[in-house]
C-alpha atoms as a PDB file:
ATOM      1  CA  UNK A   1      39.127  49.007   2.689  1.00  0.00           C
ATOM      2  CA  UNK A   2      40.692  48.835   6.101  1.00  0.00           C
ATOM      3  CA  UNK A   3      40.760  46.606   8.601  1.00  0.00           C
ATOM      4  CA  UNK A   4      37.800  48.050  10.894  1.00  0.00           C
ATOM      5  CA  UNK A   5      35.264  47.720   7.808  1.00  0.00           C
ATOM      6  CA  UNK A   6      36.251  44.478   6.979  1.00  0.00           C
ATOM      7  CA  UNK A   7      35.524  43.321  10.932  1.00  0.00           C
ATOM      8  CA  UNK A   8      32.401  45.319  10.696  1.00  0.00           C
ATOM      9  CA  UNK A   9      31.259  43.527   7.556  1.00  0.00           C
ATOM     10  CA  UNK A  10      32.511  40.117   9.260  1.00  0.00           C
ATOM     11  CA  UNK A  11      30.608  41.129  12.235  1.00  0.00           C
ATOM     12  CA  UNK A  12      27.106  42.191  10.148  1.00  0.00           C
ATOM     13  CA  UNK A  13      27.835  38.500   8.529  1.00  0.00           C
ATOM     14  CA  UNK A  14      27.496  36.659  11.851  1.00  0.00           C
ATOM     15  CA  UNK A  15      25.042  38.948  12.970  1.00  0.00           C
ATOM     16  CA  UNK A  16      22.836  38.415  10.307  1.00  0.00           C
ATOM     17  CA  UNK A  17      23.315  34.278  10.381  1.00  0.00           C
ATOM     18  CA  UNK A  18      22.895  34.464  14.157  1.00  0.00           C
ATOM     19  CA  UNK A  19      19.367  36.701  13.919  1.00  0.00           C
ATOM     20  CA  UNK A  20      17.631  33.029  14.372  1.00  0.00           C
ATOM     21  CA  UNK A  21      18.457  32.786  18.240  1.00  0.00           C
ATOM     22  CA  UNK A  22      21.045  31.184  20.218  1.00  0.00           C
ATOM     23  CA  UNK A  23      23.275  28.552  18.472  1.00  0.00           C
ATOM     24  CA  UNK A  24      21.856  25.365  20.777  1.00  0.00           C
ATOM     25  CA  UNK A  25      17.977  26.359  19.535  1.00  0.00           C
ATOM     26  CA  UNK A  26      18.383  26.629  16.281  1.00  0.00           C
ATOM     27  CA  UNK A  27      19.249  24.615  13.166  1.00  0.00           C
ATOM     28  CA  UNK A  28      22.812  24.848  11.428  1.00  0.00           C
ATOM     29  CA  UNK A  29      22.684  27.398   8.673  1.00  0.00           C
ATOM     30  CA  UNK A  30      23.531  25.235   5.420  1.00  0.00           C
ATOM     31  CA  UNK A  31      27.121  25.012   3.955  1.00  0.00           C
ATOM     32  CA  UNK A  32      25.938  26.410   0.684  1.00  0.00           C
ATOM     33  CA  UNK A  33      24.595  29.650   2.743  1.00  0.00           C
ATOM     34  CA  UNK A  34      27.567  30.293   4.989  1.00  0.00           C
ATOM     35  CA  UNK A  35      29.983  29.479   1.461  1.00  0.00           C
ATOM     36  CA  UNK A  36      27.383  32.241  -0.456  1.00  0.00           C
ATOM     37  CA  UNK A  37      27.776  35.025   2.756  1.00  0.00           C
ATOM     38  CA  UNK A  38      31.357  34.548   2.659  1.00  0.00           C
ATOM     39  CA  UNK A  39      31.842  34.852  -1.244  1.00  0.00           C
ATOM     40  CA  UNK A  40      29.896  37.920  -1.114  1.00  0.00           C
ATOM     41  CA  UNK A  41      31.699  39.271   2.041  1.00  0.00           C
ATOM     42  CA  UNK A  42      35.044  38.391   0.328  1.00  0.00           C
ATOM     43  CA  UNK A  43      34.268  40.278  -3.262  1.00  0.00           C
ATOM     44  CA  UNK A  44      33.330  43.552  -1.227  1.00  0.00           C
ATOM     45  CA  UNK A  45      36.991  43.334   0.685  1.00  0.00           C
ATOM     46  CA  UNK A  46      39.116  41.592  -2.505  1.00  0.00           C
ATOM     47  CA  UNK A  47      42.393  43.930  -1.268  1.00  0.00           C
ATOM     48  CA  UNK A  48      42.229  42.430   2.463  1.00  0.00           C
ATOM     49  CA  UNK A  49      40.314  39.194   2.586  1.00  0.00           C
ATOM     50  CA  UNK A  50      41.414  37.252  -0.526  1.00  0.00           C
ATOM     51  CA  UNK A  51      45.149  37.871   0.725  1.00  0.00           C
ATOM     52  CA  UNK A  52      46.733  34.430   0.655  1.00  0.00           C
ATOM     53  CA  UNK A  53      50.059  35.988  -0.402  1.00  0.00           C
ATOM     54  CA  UNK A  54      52.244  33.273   1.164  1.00  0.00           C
ATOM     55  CA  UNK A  55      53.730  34.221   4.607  1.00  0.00           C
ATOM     56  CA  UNK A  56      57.143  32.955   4.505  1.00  0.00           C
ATOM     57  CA  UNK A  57      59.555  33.428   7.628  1.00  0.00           C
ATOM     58  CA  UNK A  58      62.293  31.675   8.866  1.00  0.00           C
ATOM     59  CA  UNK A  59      61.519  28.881  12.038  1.00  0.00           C
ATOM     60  CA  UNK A  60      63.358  31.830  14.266  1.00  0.00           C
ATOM     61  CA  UNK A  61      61.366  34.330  13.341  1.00  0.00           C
ATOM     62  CA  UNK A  62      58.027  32.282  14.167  1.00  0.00           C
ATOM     63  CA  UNK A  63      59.345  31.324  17.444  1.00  0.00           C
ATOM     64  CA  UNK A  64      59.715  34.924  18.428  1.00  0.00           C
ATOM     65  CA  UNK A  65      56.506  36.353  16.912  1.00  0.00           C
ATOM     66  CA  UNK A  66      54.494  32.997  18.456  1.00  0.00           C
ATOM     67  CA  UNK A  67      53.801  31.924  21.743  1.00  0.00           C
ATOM     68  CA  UNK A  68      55.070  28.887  23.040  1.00  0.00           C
ATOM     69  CA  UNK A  69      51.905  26.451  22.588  1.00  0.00           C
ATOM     70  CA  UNK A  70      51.257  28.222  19.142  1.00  0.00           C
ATOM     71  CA  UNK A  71      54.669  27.783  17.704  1.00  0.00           C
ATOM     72  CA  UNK A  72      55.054  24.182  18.662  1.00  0.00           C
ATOM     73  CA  UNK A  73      51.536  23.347  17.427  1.00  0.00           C
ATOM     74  CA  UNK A  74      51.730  25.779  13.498  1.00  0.00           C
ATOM     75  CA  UNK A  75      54.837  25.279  13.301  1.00  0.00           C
ATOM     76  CA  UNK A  76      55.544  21.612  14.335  1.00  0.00           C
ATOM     77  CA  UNK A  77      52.280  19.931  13.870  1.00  0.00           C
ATOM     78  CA  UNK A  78      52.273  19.917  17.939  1.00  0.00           C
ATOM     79  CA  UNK A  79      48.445  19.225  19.560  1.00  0.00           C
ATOM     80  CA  UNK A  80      47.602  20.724  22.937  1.00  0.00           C
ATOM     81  CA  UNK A  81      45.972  18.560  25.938  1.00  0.00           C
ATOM     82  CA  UNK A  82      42.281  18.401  25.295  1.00  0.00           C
ATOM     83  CA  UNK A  83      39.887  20.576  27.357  1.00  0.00           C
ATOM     84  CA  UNK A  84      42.914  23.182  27.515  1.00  0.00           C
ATOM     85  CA  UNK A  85      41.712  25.766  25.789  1.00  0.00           C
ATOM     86  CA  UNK A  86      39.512  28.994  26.099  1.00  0.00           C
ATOM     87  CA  UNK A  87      38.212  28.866  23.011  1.00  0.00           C
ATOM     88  CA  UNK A  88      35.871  25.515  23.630  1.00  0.00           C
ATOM     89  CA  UNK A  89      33.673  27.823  25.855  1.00  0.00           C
ATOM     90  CA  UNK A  90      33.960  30.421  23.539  1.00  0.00           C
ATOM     91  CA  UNK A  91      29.869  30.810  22.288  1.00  0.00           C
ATOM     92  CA  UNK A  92      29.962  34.781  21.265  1.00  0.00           C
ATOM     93  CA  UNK A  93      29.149  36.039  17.801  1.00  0.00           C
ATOM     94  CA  UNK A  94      32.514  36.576  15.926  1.00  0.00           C
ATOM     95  CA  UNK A  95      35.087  35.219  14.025  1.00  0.00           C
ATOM     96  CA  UNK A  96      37.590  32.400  13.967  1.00  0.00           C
ATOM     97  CA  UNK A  97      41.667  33.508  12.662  1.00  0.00           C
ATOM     98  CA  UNK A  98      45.329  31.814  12.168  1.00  0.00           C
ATOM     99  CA  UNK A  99      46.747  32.711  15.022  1.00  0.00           C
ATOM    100  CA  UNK A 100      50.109  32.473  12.908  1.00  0.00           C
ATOM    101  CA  UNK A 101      48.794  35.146   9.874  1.00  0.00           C
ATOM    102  CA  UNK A 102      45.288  36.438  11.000  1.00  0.00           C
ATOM    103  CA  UNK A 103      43.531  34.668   7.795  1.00  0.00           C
ATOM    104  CA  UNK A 104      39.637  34.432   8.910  1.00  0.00           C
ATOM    105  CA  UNK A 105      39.210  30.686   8.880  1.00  0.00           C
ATOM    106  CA  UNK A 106      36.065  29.837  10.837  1.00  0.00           C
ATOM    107  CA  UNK A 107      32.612  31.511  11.831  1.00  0.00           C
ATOM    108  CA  UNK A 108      31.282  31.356  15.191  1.00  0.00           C
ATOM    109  CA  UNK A 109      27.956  29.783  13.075  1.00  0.00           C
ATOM    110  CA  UNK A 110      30.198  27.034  11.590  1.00  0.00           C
ATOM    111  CA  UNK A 111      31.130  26.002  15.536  1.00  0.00           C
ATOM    112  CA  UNK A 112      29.716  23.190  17.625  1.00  0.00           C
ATOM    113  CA  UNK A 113      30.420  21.715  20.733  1.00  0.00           C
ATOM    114  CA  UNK A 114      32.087  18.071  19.958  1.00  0.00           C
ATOM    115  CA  UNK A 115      33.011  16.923  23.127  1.00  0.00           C
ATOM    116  CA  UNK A 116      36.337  16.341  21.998  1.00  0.00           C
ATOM    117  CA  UNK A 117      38.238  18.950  24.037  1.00  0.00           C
ATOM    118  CA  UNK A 118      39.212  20.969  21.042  1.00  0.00           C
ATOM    119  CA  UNK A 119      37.232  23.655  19.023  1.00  0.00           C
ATOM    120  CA  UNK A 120      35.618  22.001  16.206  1.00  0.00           C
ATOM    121  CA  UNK A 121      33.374  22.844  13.589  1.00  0.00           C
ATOM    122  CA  UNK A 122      31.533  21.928  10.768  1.00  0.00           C
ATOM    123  CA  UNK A 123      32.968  23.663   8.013  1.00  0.00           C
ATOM    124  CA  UNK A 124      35.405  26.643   7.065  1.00  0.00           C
ATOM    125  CA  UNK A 125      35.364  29.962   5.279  1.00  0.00           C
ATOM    126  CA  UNK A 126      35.937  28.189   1.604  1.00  0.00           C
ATOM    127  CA  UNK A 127      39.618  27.956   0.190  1.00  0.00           C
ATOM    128  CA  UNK A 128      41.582  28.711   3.586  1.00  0.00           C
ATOM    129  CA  UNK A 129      43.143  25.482   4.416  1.00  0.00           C
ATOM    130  CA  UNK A 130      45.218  22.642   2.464  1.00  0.00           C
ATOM    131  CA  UNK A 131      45.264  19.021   3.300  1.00  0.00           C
ATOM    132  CA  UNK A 132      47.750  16.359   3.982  1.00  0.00           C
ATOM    133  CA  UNK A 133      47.433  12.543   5.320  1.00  0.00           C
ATOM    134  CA  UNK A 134      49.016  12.172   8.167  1.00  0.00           C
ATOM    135  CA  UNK A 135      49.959   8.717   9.519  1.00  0.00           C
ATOM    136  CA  UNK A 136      51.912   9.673  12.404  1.00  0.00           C
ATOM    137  CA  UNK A 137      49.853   7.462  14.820  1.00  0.00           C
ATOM    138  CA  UNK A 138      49.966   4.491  12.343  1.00  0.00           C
ATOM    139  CA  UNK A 139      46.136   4.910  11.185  1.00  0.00           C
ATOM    140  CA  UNK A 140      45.686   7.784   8.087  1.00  0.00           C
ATOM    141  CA  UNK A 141      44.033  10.953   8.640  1.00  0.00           C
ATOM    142  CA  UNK A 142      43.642  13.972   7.306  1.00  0.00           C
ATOM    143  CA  UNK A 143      45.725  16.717   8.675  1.00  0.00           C
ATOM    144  CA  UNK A 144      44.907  20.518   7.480  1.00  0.00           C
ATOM    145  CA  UNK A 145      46.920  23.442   7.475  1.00  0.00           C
ATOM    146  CA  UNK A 146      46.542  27.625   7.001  1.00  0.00           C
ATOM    147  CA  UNK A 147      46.304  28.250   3.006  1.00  0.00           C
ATOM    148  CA  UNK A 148      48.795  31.207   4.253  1.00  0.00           C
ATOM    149  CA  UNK A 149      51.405  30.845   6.136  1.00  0.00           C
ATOM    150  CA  UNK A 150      51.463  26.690   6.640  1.00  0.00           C
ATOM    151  CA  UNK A 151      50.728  26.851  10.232  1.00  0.00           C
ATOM    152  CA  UNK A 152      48.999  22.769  11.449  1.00  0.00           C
ATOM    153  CA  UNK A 153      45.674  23.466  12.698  1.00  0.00           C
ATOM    154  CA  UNK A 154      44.398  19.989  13.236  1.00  0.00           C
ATOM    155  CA  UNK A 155      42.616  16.479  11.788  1.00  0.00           C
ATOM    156  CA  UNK A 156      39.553  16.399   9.884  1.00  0.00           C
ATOM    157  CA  UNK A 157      37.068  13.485  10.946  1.00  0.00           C
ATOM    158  CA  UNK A 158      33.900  13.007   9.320  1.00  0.00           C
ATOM    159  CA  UNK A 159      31.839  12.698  12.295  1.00  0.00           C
ATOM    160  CA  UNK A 160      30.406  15.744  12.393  1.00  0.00           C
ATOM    161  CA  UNK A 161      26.981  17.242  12.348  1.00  0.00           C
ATOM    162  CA  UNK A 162      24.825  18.026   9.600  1.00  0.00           C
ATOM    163  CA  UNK A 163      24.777  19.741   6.804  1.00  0.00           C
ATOM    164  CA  UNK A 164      28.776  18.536   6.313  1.00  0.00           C
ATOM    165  CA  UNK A 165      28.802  15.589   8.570  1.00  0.00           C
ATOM    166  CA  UNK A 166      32.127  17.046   9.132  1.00  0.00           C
ATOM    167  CA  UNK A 167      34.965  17.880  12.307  1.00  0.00           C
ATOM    168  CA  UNK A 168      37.286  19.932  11.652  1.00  0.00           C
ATOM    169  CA  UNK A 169      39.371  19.254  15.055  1.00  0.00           C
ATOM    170  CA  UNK A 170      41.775  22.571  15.522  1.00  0.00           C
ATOM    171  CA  UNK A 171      44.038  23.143  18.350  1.00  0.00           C
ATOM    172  CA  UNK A 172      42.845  25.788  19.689  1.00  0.00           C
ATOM    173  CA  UNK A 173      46.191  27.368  20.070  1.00  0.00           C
ATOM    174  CA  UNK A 174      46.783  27.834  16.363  1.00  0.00           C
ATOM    175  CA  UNK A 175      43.474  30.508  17.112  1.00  0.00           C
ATOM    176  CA  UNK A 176      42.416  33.654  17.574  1.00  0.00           C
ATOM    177  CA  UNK A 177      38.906  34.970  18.176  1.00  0.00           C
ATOM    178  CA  UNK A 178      37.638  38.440  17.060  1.00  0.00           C
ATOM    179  CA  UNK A 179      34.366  39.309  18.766  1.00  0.00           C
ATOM    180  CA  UNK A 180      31.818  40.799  15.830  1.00  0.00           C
ATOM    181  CA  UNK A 181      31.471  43.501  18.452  1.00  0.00           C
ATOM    182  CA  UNK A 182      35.502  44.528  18.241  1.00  0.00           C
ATOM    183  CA  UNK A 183      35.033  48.214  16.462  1.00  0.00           C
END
């Protein structure tokens, strides 16, 4: 399976969970539902989607494959200024990857506008992060990072929306978007 057939499939996923109308007008798909699509999509592309071989590279090696913002923030538990970056305004059909491995992470569907200055959503694709408290600011929270390569995404806050009642809070630098119409 290559990696145009998996975006195709990833693309026919949102596509189909999208079919209800535009994300403000309609109710959020349940957790159970978008956890269901995604263990189906996943057995249909084990070889490319279920690859959490670890990444493993040496701190100079990320700071030359990683932008500036990106490395500071995977690679040093860094957060960009709120409000910074693209991918709050970012309302197409698609998906959500590392921007450190390319491990899909988040659904446009499981996106909602927070009002926090940083992309947040609801929920993830099951099994992609791992969680640490962090108690850098004195108070504990929950920190996540990439199941793959390590990289800090952000702080997960449970004052979300339903069906989770979830944030997860993710710099938006440790991102990348793929349109669902990329082909």
């Amino acid at each position: 399976m290559n990696r145009r057939n998996v975006l195709r499939l990833l693309g026919l996923s949102v596509a189909a969970a999208a079919a209800d109308g535009p994300w403000a007008a309609r109710q959020a798909p349940s957790v159970e539902r978008l956890q269901r699509d995604w263990k189906q999509l996943l057995a249909k592309n084990a070889p490319v989607a279920r690859d959490t071989t670890p990444v493993v590279r040496s701190d100079e090696e990320w700071r030359k494959e990683l932008a500036p913002d990106s490395y500071h923030v995977l690679r040093h538990e860094g957060t960009e200024r709120a409000f910074t970056s693209p991918l709050n305004d970012e309302h197409r059909a698609g998906v959500f990857v590392c921007a450190g491995c390319a491990l899909p992470l988040f659904t446009s569907d499981m996106k909602f506008e927070s009002g926090t200055g940083w992309p947040s959503f609801f929920t993830t694709i099951p099994n992609v992060f791992q969680t640490k408290t962090d108690t850098l600011i004195m108070y504990p929270r929950t920190e996540y990072h990439c199941a793959k390569c390590g990289g800090h995404h952000g702080h997960l806050f449970d004052d979300g929306p339903a069906p989770t009642g979830l944030r997860y809070c993710n710099n938006g630098v440790a991102l990348k978007f793929i349109p669902k119409d990329v082909g």
